[in-house]
Protein backbone atom coordinates (compact mmCIF):
# COMPACT_ATOMS: atom_id res chain seq x y z
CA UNK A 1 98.72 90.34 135.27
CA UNK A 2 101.52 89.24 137.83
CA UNK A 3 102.84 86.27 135.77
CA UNK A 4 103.27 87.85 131.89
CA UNK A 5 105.35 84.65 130.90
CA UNK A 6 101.97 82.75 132.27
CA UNK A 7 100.42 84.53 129.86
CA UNK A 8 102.10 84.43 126.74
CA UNK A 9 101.91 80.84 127.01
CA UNK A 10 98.71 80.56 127.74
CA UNK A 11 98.26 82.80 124.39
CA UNK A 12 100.77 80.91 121.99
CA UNK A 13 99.17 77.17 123.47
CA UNK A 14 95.54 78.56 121.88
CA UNK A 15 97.13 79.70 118.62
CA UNK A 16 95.97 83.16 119.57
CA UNK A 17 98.00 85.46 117.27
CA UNK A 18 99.48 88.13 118.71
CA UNK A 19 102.67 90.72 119.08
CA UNK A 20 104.18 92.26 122.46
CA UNK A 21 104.12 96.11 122.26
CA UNK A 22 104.90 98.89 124.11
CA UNK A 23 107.45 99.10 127.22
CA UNK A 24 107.83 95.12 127.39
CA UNK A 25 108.73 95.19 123.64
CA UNK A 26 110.91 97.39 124.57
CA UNK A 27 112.76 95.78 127.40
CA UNK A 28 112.72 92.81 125.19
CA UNK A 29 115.28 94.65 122.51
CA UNK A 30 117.23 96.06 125.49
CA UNK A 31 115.78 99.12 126.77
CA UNK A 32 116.92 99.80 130.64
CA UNK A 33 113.81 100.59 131.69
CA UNK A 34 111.54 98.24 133.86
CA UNK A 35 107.88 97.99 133.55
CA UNK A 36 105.23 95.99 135.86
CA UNK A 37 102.70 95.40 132.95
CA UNK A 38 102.98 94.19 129.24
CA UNK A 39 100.64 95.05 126.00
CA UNK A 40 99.81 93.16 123.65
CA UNK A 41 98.13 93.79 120.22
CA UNK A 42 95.92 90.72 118.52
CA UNK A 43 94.19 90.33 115.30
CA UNK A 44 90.38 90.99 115.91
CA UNK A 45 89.57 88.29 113.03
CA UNK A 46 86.75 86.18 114.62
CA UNK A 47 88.93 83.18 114.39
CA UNK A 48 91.67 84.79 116.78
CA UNK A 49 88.93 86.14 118.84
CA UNK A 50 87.46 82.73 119.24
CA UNK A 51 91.08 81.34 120.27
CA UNK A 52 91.00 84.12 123.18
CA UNK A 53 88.00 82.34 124.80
């Protein structure tokens, strides 16, 4: 995914629910180092599922 912002939008606008993890989480609470991809962990409730479509 070049466009992560695009993304979480995109996520947040279908009332998918969801948390950032990993190296972008980090970043996010002021880690130094840069990463090219993010991770994201979701519910797997068929409602959220169903918002993923």
């Amino acid at each position: 995914m070049s466009d992560p912002l695009n993304l979480l939008e995109r996520l947040v606008r279908a009332g998918v629910q969801f948390t950032v993890v990993g190296d972008y989480a980090a970043v996010a609470h002021g880690c130094t180092y840069t990463t090219q991809d993010i991770d994201i962990c979701c519910e797997f409730s068929v409602a959220n599922l169903l918002a993923l479509q």
